[in-house]
N, C-alpha and C. Protein backbone atom coordinates (compact mmCIF):
# COMPACT_ATOMS: atom_id res chain seq x y z
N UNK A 1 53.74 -16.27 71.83
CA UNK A 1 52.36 -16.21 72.26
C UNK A 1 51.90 -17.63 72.53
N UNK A 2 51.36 -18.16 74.15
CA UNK A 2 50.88 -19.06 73.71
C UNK A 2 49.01 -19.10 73.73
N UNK A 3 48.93 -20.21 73.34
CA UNK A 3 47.46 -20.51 73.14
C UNK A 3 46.76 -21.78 73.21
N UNK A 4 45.82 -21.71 74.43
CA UNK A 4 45.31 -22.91 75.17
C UNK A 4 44.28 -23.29 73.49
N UNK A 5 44.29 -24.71 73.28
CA UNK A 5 43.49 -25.39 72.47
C UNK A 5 42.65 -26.28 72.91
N UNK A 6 42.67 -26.64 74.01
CA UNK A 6 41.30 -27.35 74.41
C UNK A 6 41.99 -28.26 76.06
N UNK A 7 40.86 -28.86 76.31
CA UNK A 7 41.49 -30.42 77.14
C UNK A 7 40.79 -31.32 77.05
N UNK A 8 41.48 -32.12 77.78
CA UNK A 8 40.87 -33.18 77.70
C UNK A 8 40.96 -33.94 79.68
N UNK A 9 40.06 -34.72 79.47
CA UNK A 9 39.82 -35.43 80.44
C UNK A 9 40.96 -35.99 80.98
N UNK A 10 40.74 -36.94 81.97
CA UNK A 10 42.28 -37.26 82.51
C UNK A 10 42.20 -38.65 81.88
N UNK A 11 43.60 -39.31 81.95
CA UNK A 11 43.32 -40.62 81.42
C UNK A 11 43.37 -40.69 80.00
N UNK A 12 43.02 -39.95 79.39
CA UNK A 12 43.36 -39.45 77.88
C UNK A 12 44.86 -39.47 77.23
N UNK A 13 45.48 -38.33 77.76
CA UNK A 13 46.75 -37.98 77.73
C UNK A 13 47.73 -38.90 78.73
N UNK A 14 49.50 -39.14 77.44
CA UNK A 14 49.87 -39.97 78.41
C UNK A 14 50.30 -39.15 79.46
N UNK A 15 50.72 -39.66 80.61
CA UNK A 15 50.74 -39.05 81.70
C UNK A 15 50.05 -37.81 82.02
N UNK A 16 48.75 -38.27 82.60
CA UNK A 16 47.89 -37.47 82.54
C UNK A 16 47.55 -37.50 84.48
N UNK A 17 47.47 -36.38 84.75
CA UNK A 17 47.24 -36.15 86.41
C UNK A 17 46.45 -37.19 86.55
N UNK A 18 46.08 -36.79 88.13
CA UNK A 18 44.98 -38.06 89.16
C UNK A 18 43.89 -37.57 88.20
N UNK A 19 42.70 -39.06 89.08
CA UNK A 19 41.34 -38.43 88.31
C UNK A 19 41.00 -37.26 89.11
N UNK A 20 39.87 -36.91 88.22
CA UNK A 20 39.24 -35.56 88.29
C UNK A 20 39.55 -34.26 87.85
N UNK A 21 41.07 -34.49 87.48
CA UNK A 21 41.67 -33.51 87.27
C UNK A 21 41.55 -33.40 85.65
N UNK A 22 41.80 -32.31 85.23
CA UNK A 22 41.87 -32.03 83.36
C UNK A 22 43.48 -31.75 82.96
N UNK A 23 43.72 -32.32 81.79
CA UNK A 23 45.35 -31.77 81.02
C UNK A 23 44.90 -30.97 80.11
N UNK A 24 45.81 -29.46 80.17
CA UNK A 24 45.08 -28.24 79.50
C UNK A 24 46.71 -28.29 78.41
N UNK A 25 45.72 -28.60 76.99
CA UNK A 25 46.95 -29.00 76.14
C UNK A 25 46.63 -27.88 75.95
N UNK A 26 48.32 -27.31 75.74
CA UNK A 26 48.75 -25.70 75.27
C UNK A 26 49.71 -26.17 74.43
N UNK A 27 50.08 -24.84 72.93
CA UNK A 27 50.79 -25.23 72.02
C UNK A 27 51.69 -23.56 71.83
N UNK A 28 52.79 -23.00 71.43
CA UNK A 28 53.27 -22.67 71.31
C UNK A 28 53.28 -21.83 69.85
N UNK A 29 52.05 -20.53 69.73
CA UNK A 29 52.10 -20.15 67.89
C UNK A 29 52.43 -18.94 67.62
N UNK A 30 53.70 -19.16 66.96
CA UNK A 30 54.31 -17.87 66.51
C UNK A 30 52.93 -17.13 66.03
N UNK A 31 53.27 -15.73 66.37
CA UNK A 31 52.21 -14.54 65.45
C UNK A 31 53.64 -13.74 64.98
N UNK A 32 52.92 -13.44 63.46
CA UNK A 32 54.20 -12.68 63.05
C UNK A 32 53.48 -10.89 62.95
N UNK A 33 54.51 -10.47 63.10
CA UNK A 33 54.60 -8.86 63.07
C UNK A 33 53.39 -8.50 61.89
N UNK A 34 53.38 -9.11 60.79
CA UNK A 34 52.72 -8.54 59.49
C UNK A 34 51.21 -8.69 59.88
N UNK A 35 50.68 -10.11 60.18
CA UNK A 35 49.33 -10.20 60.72
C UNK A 35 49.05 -9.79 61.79
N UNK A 36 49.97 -9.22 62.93
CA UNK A 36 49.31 -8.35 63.96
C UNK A 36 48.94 -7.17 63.55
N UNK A 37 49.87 -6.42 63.14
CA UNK A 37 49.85 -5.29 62.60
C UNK A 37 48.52 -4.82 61.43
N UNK A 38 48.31 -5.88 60.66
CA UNK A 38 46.97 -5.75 59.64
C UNK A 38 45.57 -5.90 60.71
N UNK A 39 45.56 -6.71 61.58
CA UNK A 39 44.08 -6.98 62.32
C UNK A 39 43.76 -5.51 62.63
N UNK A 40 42.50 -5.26 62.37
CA UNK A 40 41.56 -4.05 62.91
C UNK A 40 42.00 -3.79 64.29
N UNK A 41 41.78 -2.42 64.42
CA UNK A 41 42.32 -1.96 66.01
C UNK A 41 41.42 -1.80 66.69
N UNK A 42 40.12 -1.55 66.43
CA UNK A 42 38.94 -1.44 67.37
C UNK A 42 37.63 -1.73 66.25
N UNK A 43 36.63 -1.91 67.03
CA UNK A 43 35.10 -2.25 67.20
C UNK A 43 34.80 -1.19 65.55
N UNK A 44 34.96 0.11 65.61
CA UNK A 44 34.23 0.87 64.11
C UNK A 44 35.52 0.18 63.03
N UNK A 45 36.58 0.07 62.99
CA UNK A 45 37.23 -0.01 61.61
C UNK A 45 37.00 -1.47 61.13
N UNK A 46 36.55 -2.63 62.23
CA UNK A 46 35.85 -3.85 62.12
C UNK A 46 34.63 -3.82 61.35
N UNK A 47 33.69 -2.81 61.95
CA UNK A 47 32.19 -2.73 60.98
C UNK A 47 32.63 -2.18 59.84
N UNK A 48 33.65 -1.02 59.88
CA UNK A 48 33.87 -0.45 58.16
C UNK A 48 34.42 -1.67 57.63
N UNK A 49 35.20 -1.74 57.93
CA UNK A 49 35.34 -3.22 56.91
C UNK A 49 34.59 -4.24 56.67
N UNK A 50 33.44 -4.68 57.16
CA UNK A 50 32.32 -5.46 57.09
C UNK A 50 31.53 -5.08 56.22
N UNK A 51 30.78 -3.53 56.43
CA UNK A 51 30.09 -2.70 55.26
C UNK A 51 31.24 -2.74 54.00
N UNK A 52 31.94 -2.50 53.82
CA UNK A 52 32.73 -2.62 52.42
C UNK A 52 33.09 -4.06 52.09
N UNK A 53 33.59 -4.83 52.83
CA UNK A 53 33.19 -6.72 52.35
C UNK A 53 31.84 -6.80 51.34
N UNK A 54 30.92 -6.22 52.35
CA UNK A 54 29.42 -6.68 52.25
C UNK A 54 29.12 -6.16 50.75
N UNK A 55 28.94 -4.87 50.65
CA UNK A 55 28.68 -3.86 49.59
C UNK A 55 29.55 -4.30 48.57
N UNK A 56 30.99 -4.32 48.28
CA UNK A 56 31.98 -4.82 47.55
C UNK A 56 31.28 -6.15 46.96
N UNK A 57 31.26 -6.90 48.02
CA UNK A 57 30.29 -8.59 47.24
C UNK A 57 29.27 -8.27 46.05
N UNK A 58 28.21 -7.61 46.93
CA UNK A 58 27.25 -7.34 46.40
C UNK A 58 27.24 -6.69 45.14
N UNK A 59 27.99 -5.64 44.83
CA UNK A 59 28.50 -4.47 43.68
C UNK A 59 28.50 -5.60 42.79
N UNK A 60 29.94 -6.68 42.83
CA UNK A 60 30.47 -7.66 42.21
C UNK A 60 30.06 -8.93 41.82
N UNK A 61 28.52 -9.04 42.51
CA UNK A 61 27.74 -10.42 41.59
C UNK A 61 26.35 -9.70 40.60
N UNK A 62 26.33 -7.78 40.50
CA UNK A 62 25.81 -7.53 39.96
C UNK A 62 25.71 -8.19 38.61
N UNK A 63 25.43 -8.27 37.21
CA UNK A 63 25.07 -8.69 35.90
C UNK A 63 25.49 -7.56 35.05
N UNK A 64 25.89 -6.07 35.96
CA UNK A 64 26.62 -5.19 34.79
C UNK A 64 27.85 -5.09 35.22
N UNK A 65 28.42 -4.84 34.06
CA UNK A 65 29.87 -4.65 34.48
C UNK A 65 30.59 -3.32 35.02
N UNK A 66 30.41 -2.26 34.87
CA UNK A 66 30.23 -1.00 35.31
C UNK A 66 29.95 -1.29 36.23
N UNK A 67 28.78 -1.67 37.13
CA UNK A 67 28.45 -1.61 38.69
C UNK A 67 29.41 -2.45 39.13
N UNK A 68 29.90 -3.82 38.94
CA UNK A 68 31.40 -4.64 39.00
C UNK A 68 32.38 -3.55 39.10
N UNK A 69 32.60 -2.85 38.71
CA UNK A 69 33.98 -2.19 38.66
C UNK A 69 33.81 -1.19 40.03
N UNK A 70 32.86 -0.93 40.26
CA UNK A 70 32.76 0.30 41.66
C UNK A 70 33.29 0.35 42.77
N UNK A 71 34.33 1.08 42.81
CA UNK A 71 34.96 1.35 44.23
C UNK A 71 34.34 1.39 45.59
N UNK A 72 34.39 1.38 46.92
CA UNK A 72 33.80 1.73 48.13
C UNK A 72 34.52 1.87 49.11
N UNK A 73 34.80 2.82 49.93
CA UNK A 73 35.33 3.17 51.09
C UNK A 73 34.32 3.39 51.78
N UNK A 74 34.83 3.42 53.73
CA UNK A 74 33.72 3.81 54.17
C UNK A 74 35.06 4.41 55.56
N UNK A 75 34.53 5.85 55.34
CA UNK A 75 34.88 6.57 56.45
C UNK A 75 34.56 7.71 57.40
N UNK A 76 34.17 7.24 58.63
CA UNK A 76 33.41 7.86 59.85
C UNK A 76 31.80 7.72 59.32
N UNK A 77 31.25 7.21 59.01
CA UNK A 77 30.41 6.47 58.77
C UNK A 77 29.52 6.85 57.48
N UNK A 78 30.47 7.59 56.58
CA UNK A 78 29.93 7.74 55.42
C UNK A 78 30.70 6.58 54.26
N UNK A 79 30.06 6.17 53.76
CA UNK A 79 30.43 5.10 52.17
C UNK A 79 30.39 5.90 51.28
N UNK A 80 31.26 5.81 50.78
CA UNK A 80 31.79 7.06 49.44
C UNK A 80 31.76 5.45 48.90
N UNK A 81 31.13 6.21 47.43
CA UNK A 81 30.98 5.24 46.10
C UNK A 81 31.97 6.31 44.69
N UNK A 82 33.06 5.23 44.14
CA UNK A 82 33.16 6.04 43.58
C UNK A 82 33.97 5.45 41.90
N UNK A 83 33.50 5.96 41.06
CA UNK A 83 34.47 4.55 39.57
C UNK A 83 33.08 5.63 38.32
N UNK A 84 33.09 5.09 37.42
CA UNK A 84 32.94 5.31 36.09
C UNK A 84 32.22 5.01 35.68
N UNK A 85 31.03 5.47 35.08
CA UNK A 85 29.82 4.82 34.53
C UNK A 85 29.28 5.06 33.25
N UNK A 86 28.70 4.10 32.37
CA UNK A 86 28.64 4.54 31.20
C UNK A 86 27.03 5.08 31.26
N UNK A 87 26.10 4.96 32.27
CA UNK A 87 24.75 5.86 32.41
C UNK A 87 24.15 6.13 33.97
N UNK A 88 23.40 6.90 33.63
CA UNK A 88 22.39 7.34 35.03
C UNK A 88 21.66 6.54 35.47
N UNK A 89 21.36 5.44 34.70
CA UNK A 89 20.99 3.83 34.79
C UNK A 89 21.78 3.00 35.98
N UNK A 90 22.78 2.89 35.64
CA UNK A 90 24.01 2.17 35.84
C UNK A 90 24.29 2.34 37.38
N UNK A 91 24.10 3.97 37.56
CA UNK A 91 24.84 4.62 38.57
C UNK A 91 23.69 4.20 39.56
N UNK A 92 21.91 4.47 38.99
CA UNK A 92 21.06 3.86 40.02
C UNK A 92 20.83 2.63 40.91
N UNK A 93 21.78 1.90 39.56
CA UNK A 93 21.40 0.19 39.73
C UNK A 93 22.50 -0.06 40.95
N UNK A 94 24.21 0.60 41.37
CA UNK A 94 24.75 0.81 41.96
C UNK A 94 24.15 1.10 43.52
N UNK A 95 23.40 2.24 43.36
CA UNK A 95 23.24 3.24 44.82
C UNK A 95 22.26 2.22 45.07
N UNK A 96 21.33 1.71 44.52
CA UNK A 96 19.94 0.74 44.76
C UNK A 96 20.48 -0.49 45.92
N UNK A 97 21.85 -1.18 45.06
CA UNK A 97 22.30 -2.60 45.52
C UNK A 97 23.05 -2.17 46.95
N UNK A 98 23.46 -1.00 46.79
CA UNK A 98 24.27 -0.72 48.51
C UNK A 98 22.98 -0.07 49.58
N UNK A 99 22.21 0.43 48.86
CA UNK A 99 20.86 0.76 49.81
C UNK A 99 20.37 -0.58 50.42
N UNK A 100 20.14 -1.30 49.59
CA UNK A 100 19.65 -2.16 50.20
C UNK A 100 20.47 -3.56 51.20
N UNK A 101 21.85 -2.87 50.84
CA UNK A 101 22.87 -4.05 51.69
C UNK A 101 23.72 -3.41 52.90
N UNK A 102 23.03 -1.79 53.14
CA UNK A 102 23.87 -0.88 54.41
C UNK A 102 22.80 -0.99 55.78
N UNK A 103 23.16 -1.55 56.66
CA UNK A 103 22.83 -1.06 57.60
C UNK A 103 23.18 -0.13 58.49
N UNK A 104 21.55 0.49 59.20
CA UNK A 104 22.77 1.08 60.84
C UNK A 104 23.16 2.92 60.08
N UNK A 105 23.54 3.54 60.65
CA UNK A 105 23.66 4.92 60.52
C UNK A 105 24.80 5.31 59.68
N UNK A 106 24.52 4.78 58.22
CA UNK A 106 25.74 5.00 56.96
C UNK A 106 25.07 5.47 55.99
N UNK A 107 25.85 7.00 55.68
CA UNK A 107 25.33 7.96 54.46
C UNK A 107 26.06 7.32 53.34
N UNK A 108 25.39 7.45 52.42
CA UNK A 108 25.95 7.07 50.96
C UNK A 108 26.47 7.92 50.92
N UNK A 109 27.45 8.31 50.35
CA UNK A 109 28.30 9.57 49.17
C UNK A 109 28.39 9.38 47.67
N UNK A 110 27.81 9.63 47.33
CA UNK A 110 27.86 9.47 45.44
C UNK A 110 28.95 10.34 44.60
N UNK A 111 29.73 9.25 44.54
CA UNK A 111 31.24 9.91 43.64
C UNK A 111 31.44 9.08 42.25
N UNK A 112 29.95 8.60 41.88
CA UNK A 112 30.43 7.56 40.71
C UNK A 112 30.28 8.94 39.03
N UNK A 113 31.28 8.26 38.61
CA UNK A 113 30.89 9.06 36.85
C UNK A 113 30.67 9.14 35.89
N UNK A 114 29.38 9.21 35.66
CA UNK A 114 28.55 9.39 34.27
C UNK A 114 29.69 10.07 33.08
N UNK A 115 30.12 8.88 32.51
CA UNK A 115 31.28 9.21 31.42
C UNK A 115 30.38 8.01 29.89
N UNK A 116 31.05 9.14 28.93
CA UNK A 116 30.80 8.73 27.24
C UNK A 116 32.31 7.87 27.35
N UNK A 117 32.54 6.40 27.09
CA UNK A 117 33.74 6.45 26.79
C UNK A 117 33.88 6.19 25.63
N UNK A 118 32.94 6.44 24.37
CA UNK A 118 33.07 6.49 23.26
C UNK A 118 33.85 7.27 22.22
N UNK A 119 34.81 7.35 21.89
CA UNK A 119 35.55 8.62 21.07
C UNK A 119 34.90 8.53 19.64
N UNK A 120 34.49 9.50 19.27
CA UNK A 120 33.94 9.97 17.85
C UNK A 120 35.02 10.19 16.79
């Protein structure tokens, strides 16, 4: 693959054409199979992954740890939330922080779970 990186003026570069003219330095950069293959294939799996960056951040500078731990997918334009919670508190403070960090036409899905993990 190659790939133009800039130019420069003439006179710059050694042997560089007449004036007026530009030297269009090009460089030679392998792309390997693994990072083509991972880049997004179109325009929606780009925004899903943006909404789950975004939301994911956000979950993760919460102050509880439970809301830290919360999963998120987002597919065909619903965000499924989904992990373990020790209250109905917890689970609000969750749906609250992605409400307020979703834009644009994305249903929440609420899959989080109000669990005791206390054994008696």
């Amino acid at each position: 693959m190659t790939m133009a990186l800039g130019y420069r003026p003439s006179g710059e570069c050694p042997g560089s054409p007449a004036v007026g003219e530009h030297t269009i330095l090009v460089r030679e950069v392998p792309v390997l199979a693994a990072a083509r293959d991972a880049r997004p294939h179109s325009n929606d799996e780009r925004r899903r992954r943006r909404i789950v960056n975004r939301v994911q951040a956000k979950l993760g500078a919460s102050s509880y740890p439970a809301v830290r731990r919360v999963r998120c997918r987002c597919d065909g334009g619903v965000l499924t939330l989904r992990g373990r919670m020790p209250s109905y508190y917890c689970v609000q403070v969750a749906i609250s922080l992605v409400r307020a960090n979703v834009r644009g036409k994305v249903s929440i899905r609420n899959c989080l779970q109000v669990v005791d993990d206390k054994v008696e």
